[in-house]
N, C-alpha and C. Protein backbone atom coordinates (compact mmCIF):
# COMPACT_ATOMS: atom_id res chain seq x y z
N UNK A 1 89.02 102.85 49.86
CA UNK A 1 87.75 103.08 50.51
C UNK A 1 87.04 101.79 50.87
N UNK A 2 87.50 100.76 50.28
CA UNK A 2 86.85 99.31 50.77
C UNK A 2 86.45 99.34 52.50
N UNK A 3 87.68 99.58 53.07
CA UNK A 3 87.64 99.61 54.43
C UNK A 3 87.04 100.67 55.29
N UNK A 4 86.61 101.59 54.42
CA UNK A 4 85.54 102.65 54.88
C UNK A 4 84.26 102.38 55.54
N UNK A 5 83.45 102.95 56.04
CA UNK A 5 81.85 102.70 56.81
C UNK A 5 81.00 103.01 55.91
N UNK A 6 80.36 102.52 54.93
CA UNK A 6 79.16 103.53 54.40
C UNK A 6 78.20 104.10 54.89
N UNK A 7 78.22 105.19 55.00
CA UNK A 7 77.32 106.70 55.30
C UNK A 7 76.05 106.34 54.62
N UNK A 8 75.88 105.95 53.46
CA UNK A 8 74.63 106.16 52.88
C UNK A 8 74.86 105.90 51.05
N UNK A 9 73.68 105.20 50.89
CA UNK A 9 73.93 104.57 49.72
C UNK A 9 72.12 105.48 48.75
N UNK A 10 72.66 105.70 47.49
CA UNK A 10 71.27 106.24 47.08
C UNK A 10 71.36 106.12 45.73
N UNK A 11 70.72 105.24 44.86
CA UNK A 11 70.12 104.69 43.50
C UNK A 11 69.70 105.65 43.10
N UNK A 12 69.94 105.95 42.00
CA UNK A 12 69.42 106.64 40.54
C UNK A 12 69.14 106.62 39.10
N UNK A 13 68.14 106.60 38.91
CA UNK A 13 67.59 106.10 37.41
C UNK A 13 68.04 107.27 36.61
N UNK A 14 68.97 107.37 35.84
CA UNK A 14 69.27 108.12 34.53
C UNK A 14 68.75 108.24 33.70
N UNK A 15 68.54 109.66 33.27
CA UNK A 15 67.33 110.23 33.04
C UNK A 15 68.18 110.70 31.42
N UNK A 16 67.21 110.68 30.23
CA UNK A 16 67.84 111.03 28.67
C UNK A 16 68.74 112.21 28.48
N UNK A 17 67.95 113.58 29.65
CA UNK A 17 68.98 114.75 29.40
C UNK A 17 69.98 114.70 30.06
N UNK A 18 70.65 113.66 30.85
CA UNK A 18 72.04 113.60 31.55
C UNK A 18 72.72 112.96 30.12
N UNK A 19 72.69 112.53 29.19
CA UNK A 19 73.34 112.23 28.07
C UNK A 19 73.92 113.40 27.52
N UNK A 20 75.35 113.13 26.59
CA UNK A 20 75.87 114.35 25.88
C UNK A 20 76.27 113.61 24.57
N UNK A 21 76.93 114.39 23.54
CA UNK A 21 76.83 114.16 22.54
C UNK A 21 77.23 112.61 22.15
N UNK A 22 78.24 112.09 23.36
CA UNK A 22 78.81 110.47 22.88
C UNK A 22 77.91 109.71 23.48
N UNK A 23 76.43 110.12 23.91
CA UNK A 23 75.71 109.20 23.88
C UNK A 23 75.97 108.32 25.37
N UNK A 24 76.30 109.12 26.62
CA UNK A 24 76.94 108.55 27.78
C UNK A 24 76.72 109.34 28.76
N UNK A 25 76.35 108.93 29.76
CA UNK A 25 76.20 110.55 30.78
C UNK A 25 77.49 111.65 30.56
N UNK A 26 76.96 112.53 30.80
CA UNK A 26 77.98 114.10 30.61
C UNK A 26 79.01 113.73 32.14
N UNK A 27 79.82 114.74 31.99
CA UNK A 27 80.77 114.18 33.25
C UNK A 27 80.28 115.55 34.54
N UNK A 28 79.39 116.45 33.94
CA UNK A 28 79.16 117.07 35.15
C UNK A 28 77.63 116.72 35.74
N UNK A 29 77.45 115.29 35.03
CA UNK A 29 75.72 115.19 35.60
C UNK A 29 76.91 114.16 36.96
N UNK A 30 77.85 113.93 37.06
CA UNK A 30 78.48 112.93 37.78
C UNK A 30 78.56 114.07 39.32
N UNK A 31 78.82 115.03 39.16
CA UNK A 31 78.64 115.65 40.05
C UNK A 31 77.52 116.46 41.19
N UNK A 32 76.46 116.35 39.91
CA UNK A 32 74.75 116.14 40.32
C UNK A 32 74.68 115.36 40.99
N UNK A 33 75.21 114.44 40.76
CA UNK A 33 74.69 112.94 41.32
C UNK A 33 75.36 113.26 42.68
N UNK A 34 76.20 113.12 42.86
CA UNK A 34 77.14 113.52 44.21
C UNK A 34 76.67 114.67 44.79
N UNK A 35 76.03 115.71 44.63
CA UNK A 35 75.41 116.50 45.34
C UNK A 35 74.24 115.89 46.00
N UNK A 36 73.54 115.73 45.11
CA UNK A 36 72.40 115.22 45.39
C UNK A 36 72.06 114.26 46.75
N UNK A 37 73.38 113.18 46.32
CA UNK A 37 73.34 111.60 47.76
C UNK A 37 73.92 113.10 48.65
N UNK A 38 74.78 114.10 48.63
CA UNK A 38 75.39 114.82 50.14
C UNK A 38 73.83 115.22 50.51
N UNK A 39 73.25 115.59 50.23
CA UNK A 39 72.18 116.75 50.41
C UNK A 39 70.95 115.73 51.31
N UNK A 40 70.80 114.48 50.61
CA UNK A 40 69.98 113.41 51.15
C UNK A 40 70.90 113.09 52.17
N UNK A 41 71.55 112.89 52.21
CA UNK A 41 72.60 111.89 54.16
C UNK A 41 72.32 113.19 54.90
N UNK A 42 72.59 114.16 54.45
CA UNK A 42 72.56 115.10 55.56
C UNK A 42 70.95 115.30 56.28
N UNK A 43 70.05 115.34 55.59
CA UNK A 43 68.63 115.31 55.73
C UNK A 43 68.17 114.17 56.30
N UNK A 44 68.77 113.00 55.98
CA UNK A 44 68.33 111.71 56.39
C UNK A 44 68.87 111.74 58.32
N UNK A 45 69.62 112.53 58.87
CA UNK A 45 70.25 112.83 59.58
C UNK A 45 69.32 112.85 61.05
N UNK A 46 68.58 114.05 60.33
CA UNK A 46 67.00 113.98 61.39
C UNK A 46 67.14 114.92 62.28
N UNK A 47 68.92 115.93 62.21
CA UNK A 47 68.47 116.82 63.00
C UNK A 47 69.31 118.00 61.94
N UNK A 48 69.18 119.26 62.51
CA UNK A 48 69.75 120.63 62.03
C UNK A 48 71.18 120.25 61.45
N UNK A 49 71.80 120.25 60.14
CA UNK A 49 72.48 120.79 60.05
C UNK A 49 73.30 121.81 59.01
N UNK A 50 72.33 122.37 58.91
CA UNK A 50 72.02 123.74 57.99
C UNK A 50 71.10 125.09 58.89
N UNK A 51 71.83 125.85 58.98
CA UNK A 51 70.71 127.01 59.64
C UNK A 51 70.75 128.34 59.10
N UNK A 52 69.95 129.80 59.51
CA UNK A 52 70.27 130.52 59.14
C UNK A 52 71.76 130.86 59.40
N UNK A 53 72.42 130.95 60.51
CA UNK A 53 73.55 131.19 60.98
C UNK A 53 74.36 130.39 60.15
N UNK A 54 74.55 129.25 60.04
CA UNK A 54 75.65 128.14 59.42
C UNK A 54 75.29 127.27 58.09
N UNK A 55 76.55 127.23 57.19
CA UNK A 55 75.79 126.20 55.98
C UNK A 55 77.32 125.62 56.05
N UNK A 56 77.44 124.42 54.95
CA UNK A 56 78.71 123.75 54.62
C UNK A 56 78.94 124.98 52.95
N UNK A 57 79.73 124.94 52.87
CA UNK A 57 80.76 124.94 51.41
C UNK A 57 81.59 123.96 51.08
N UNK A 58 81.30 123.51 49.58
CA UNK A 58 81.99 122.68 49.17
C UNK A 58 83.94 123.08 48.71
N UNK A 59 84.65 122.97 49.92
CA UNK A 59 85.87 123.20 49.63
C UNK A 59 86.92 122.70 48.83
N UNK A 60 86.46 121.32 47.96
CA UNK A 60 86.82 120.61 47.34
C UNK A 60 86.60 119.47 46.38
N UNK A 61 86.93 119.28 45.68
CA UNK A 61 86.44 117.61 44.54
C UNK A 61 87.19 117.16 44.06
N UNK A 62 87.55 115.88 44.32
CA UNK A 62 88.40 115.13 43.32
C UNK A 62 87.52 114.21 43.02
N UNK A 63 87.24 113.69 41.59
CA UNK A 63 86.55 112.59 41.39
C UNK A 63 87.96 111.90 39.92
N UNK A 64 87.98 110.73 40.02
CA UNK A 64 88.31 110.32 39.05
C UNK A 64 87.40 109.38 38.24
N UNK A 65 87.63 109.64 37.10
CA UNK A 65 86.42 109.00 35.81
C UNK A 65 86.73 107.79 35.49
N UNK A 66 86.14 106.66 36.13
CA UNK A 66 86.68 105.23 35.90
C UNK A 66 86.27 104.52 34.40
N UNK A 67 84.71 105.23 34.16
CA UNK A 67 84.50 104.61 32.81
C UNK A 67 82.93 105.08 32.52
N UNK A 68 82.82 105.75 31.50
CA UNK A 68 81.36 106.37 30.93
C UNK A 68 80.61 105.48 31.88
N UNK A 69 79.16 106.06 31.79
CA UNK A 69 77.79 105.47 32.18
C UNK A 69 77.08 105.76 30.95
N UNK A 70 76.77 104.48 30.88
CA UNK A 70 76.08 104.56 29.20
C UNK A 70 74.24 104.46 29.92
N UNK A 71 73.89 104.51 28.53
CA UNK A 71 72.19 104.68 28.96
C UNK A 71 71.55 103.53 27.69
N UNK A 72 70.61 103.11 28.19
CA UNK A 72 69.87 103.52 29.82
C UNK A 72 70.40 102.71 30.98
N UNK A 73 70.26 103.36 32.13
CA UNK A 73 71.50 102.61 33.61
C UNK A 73 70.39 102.94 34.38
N UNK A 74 70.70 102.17 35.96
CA UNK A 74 70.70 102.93 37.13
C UNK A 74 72.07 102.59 37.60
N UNK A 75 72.06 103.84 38.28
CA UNK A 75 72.95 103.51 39.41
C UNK A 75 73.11 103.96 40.83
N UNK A 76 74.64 104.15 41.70
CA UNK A 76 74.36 103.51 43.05
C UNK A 76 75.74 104.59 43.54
N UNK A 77 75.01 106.05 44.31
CA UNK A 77 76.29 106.42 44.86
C UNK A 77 76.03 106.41 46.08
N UNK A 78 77.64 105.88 46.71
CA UNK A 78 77.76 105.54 47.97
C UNK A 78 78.79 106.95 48.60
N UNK A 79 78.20 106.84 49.70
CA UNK A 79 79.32 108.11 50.62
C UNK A 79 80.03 107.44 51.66
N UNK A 80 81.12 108.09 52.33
CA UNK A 80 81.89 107.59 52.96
C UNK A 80 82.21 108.53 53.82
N UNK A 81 82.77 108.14 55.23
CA UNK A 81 83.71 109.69 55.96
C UNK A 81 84.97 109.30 55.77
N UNK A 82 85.84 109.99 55.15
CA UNK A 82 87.30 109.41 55.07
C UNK A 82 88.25 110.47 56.55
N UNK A 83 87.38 112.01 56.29
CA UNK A 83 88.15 112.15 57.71
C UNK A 83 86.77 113.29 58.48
N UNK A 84 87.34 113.61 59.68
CA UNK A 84 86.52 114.92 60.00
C UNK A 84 87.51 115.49 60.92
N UNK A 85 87.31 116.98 60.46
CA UNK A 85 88.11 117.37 61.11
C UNK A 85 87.30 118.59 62.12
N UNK A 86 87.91 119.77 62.39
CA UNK A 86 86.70 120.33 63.52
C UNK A 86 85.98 121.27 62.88
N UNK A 87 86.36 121.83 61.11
CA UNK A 87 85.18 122.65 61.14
C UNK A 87 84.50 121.81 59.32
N UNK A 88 85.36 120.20 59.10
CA UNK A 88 85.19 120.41 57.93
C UNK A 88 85.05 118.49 57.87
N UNK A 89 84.63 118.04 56.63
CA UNK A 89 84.57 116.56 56.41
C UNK A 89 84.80 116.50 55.23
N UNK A 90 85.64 115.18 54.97
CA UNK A 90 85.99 114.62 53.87
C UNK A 90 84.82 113.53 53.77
N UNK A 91 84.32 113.56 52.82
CA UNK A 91 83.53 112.58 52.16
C UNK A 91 83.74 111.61 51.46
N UNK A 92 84.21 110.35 51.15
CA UNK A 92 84.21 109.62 50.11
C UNK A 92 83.34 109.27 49.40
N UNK A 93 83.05 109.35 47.89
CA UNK A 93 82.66 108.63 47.07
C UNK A 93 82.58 107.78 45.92
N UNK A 94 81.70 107.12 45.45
CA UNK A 94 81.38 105.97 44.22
C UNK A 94 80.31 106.35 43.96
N UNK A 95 80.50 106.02 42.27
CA UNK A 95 79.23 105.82 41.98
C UNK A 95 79.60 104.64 40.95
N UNK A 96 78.58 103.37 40.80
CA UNK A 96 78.54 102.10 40.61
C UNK A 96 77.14 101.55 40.07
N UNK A 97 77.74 100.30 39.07
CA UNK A 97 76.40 100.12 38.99
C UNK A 97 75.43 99.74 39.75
N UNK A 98 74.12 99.16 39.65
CA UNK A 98 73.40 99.39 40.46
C UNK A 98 73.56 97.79 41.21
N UNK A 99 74.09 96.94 40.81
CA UNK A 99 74.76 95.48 41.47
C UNK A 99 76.26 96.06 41.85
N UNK A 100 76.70 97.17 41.75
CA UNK A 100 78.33 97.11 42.25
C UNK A 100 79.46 96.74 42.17
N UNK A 101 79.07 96.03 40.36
CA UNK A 101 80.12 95.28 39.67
C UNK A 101 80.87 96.15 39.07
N UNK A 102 80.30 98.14 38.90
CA UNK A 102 80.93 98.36 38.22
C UNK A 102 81.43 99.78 38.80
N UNK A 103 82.81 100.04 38.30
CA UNK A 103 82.98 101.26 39.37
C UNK A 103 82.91 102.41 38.22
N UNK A 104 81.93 103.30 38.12
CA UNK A 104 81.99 104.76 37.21
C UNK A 104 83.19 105.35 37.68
N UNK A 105 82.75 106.42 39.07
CA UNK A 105 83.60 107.22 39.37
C UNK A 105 84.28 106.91 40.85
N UNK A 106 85.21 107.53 41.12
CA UNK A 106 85.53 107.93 43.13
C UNK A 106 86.10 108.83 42.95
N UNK A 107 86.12 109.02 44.35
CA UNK A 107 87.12 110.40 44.67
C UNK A 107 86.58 110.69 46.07
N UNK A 108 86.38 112.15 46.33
CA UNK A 108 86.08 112.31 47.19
C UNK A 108 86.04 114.25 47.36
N UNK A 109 85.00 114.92 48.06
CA UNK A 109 84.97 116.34 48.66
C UNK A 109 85.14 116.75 50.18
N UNK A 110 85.78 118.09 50.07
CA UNK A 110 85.33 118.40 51.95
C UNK A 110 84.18 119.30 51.72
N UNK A 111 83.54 119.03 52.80
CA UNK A 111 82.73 120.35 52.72
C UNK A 111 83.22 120.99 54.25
N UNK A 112 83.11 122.46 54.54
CA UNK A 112 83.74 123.14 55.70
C UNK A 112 82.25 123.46 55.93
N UNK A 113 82.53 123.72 56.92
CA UNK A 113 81.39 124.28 57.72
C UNK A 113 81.31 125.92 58.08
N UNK A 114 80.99 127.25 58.11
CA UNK A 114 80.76 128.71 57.65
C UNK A 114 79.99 129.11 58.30
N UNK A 115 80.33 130.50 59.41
CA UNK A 115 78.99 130.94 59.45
C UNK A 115 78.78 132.21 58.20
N UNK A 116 77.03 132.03 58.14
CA UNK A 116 77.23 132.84 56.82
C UNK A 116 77.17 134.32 56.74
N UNK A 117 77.06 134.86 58.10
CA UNK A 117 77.46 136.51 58.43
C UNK A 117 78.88 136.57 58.31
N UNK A 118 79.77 136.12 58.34
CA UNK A 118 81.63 136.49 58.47
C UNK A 118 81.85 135.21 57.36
N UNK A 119 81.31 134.90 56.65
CA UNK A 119 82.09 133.64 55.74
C UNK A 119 83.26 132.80 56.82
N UNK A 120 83.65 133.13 57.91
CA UNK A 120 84.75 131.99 58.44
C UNK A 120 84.31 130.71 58.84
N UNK A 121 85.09 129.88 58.89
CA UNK A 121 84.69 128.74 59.17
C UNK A 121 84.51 128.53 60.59
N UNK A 122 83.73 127.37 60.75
CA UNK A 122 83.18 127.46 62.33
C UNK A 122 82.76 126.02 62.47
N UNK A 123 82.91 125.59 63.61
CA UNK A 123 82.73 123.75 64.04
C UNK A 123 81.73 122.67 63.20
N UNK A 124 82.18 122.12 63.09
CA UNK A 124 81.33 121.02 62.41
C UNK A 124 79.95 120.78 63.09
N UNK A 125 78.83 120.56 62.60
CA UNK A 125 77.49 120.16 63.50
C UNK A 125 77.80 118.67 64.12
N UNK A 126 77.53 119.30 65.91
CA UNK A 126 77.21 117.76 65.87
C UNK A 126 76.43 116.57 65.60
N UNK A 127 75.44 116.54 64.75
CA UNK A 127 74.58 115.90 64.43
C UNK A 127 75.63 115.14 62.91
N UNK A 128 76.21 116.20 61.93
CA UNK A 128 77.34 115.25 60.98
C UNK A 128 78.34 114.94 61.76
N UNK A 129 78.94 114.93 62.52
CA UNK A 129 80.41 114.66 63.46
C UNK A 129 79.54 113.81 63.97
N UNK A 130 78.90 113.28 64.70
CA UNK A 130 78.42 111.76 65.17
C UNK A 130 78.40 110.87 64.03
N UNK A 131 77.39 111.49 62.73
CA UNK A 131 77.50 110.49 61.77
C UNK A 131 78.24 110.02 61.14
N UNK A 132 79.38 110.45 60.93
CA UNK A 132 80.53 110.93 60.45
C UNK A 132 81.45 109.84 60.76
N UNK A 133 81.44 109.93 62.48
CA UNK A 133 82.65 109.03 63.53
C UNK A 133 83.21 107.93 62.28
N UNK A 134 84.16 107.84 62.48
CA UNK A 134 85.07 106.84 61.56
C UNK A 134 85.59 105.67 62.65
């Protein structure tokens, strides 16, 4: 992903109840976190791409666990487009410390695009497919 475009970068102060018993963020606040930066790029966007008619579904996740996030942290997840295709996007991500020395997690999700009367999938918005362009 080095050679990737970054989409959008978004800092987060870790908060006491993302901790679990070893005293380290839990491994599904890692996926909070990654919702969260999708939900902001898409909004940061400035136009529709969520409607009544159409939403994304998350069709996928791979993240691999590079190394606890201990507390107290901030940190720094970055998104990526690794592909787009016509009704769906691959996303890349990190999350790092908040200087970028340190790599927590990567991986990466698609989300497809749906209309939500027939659940089938249906074209990507163009407003993410511009942002997207690789």
């Amino acid at each position: 992903m080095d050679n990737e475009k970054t989409l959008f970068r978004m800092p987060i102060a870790l908060r006491w109840r993302d901790l679990d018993a070893f005293n380290h963020v839990n491994n599904s606040n890692f996926l909070t976190y990654l919702e969260e930066a999708r939900i902001r790029w898409f909004d940061s966007l400035g136009e529709e791409w969520v409607t009544d008619q159409v939403a994304p579904l998350l069709a996928a996740v791979q993240m691999n666990y590079r190394q606890p996030i201990p507390y107290p942290s901030e940190v720094t997840v970055e998104l990526f487009a690794e592909r787009v295709g016509n009704t769906s996007v691959t996303l890349g991500h990190r999350i790092v410390s908040e200087d970028g020395a340190i790599l927590y997690a990567d991986g990466h999700v698609v989300m497809v695009w749906i209309e939500r009367a027939s659940g089938r999938p249906t074209p990507l918005p163009d407003p993410v497919r511009r942002a997207s362009a690789l």
